[in-house]
C-alpha atoms as a PDB file:
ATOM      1  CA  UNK A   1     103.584  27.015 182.207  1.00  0.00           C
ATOM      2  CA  UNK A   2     103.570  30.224 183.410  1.00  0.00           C
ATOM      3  CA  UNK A   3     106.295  32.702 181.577  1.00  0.00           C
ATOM      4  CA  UNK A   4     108.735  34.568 184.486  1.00  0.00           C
ATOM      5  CA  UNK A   5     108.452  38.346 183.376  1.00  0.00           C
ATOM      6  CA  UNK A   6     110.087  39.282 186.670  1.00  0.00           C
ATOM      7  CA  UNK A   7     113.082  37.591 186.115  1.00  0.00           C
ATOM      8  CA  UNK A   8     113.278  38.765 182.724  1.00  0.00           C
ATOM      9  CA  UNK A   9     113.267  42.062 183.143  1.00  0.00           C
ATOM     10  CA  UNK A  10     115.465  41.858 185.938  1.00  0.00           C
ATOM     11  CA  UNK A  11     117.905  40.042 184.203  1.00  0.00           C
ATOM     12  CA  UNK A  12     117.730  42.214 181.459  1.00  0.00           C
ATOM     13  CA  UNK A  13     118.377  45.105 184.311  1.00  0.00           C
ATOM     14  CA  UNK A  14     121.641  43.665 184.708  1.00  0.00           C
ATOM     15  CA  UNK A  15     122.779  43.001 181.418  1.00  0.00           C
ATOM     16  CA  UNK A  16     122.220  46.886 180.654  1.00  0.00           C
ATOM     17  CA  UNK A  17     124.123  47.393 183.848  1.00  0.00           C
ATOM     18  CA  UNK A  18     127.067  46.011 182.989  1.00  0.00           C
ATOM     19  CA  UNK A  19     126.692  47.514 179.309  1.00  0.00           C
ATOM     20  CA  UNK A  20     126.862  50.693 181.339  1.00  0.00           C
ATOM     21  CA  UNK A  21     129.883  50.014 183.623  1.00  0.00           C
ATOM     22  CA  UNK A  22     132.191  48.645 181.064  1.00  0.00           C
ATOM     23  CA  UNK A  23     131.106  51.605 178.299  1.00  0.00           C
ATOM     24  CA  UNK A  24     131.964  53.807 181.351  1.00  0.00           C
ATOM     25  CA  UNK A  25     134.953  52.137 181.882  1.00  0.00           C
ATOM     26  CA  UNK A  26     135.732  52.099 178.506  1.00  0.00           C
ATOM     27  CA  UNK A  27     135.169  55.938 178.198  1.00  0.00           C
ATOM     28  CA  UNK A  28     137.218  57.059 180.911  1.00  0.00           C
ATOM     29  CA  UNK A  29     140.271  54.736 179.473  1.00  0.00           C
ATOM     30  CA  UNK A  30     140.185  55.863 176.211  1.00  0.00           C
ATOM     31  CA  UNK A  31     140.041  52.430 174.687  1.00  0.00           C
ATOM     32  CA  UNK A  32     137.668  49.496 174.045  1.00  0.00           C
ATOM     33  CA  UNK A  33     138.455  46.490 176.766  1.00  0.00           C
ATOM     34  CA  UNK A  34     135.950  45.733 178.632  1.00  0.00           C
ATOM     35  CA  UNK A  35     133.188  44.226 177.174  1.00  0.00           C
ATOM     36  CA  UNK A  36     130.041  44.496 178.758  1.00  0.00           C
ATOM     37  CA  UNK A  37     128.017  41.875 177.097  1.00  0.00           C
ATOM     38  CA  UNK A  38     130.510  39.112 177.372  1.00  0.00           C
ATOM     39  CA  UNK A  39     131.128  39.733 180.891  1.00  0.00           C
ATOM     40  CA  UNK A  40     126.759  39.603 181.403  1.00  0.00           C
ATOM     41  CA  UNK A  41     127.343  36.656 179.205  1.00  0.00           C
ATOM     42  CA  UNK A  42     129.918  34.709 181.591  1.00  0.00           C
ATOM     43  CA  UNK A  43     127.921  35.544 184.438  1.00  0.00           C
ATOM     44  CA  UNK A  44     124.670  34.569 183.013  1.00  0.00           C
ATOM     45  CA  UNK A  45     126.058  30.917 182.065  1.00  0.00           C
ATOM     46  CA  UNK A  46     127.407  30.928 185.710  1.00  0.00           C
ATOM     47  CA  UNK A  47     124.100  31.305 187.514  1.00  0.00           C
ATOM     48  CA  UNK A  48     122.061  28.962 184.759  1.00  0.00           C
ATOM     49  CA  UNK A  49     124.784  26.179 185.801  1.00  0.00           C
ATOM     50  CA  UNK A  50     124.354  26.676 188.991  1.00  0.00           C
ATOM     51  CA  UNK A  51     120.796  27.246 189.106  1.00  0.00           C
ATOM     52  CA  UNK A  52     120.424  23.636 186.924  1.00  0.00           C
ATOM     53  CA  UNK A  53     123.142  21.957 189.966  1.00  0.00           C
ATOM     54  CA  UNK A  54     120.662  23.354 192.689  1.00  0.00           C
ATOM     55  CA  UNK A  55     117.681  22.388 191.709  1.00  0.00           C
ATOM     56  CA  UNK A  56     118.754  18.546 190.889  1.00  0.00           C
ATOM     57  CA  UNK A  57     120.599  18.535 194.165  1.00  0.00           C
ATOM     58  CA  UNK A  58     116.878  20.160 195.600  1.00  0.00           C
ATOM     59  CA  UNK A  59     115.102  17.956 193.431  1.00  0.00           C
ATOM     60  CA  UNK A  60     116.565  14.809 194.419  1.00  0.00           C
ATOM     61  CA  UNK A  61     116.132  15.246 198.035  1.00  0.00           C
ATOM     62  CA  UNK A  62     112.838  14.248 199.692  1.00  0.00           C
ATOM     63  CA  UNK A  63     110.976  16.211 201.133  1.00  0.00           C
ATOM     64  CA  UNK A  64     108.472  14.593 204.191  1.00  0.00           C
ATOM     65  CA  UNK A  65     106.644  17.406 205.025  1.00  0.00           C
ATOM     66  CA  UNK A  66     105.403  20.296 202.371  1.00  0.00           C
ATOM     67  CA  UNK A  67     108.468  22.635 202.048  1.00  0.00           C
ATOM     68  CA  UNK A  68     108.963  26.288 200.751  1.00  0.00           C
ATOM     69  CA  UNK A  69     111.197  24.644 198.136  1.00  0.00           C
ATOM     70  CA  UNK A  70     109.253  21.652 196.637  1.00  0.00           C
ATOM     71  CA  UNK A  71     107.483  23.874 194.186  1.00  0.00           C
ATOM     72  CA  UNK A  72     110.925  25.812 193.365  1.00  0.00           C
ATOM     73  CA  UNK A  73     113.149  22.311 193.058  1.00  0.00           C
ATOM     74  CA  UNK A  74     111.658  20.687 190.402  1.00  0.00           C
ATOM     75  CA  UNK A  75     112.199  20.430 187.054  1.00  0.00           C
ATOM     76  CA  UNK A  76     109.464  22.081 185.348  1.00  0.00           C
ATOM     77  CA  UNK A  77     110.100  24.579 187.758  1.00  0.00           C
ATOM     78  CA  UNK A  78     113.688  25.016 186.218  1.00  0.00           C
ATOM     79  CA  UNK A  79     112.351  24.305 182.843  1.00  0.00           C
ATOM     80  CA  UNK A  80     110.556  27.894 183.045  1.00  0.00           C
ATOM     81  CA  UNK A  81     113.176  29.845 184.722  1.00  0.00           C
ATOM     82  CA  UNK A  82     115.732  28.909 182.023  1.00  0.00           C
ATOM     83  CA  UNK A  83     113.587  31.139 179.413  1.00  0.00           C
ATOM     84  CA  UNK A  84     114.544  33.944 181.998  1.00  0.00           C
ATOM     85  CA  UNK A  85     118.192  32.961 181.613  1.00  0.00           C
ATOM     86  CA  UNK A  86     118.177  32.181 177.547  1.00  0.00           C
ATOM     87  CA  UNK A  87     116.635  35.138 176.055  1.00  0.00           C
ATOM     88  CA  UNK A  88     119.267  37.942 178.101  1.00  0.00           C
ATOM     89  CA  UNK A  89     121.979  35.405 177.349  1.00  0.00           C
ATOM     90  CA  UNK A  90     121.519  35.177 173.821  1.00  0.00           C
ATOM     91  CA  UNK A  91     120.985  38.988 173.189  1.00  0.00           C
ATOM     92  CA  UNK A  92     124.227  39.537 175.170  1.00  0.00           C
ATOM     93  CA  UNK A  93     125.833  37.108 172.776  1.00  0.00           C
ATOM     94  CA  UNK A  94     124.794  39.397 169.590  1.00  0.00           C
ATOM     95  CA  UNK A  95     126.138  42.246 171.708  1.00  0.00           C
ATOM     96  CA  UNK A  96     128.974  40.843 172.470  1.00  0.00           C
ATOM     97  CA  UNK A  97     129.819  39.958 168.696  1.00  0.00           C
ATOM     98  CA  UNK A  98     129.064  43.574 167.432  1.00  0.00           C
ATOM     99  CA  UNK A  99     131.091  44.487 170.607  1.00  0.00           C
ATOM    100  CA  UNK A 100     133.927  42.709 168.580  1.00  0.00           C
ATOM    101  CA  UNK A 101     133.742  43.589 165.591  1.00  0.00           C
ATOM    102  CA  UNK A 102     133.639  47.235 166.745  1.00  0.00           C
ATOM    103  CA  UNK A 103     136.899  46.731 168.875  1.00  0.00           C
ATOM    104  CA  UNK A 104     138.709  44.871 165.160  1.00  0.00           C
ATOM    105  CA  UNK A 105     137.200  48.010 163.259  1.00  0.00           C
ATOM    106  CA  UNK A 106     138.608  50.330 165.942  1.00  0.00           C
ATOM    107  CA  UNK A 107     142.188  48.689 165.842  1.00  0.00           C
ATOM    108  CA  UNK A 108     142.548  48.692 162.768  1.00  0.00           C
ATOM    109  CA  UNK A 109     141.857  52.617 162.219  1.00  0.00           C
ATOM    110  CA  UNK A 110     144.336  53.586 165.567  1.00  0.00           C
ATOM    111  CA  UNK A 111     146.927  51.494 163.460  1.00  0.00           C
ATOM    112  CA  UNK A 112     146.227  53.338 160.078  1.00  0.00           C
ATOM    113  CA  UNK A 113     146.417  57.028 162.396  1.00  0.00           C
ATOM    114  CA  UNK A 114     149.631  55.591 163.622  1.00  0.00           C
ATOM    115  CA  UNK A 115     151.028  55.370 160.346  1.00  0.00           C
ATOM    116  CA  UNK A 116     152.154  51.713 159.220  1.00  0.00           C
ATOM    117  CA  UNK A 117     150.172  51.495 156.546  1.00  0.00           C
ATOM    118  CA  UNK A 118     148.987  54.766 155.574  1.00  0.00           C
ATOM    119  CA  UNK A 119     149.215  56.536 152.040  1.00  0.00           C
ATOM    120  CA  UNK A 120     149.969  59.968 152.696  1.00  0.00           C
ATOM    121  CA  UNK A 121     149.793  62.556 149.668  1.00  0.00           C
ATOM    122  CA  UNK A 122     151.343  65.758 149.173  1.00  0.00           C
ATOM    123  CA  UNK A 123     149.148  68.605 149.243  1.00  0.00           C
ATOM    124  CA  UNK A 124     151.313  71.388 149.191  1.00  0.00           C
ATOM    125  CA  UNK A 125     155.049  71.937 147.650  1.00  0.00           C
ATOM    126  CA  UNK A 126     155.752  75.046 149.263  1.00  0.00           C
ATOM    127  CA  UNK A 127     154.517  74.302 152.755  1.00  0.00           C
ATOM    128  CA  UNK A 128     155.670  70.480 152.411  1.00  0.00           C
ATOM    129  CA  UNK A 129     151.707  69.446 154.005  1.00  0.00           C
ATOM    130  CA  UNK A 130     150.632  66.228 153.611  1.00  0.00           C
ATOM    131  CA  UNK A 131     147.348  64.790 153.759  1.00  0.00           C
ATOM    132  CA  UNK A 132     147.036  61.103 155.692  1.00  0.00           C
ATOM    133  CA  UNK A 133     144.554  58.577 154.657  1.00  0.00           C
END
């Protein structure tokens, strides 16, 4: 079995590519909705499913003569491109949960600046300030 490094980089290429758009996205909005990593992480399961469909439909057929795509449309063949698919698709999965809990954490502190549920203290009687926390 011979590992696909190609693939893997590549595909971790476009995972930090669309880390990149949506934080850019995300920047120029002022808030956090788009999430990169679960957008990489749609896509990703997208392309293994379809990859898997291919080569059975590929791998099923028979092939008379030696073709381009006998060596490509079996399933060992699939069996060691999926570790090219897995390994971006599970770190985009982490990323996508800290992505999360970053977008709860921020949520909650725009609703404590917008004052439902802060405690604001006095800090001054003669200039009536009051310090928010």
């Amino acid at each position: 079995m011979d590992f696909p490094w190609i693939p893997l980089i590549i595909n971790f290429l476009l995972l930090g590519a669309a880390l990149f758009i949506c934080r850019t996205i995300n920047a120029s909005q002022g808030n956090l909705a788009w999430n990169g990593a679960l957008v990489f992480f749609i896509f990703c399961l997208i392309a293994m499913v379809f990859d898997f469909t291919l080569t059975m439909v590929f791998a099923s057929a028979s092939f008379h003569d030696r073709s381009e795509y006998e060596t490509l449309a079996s399933r060992t063949a699939w069996s060691e491109r999926i570790f090219s698919y897995l390994i971006p698709w599970f770190v985009s999965m982490l990323h996508a949960l800290r992505f999360r809990r970053r977008q709860r954490f921020a949520s909650v502190s725009k609703r404590r600046e917008s004052g439902s549920d802060a405690v604001k203290i006095q800090t001054s009687p003669y200039t009536q300030s009051e310090l928010t926390l």
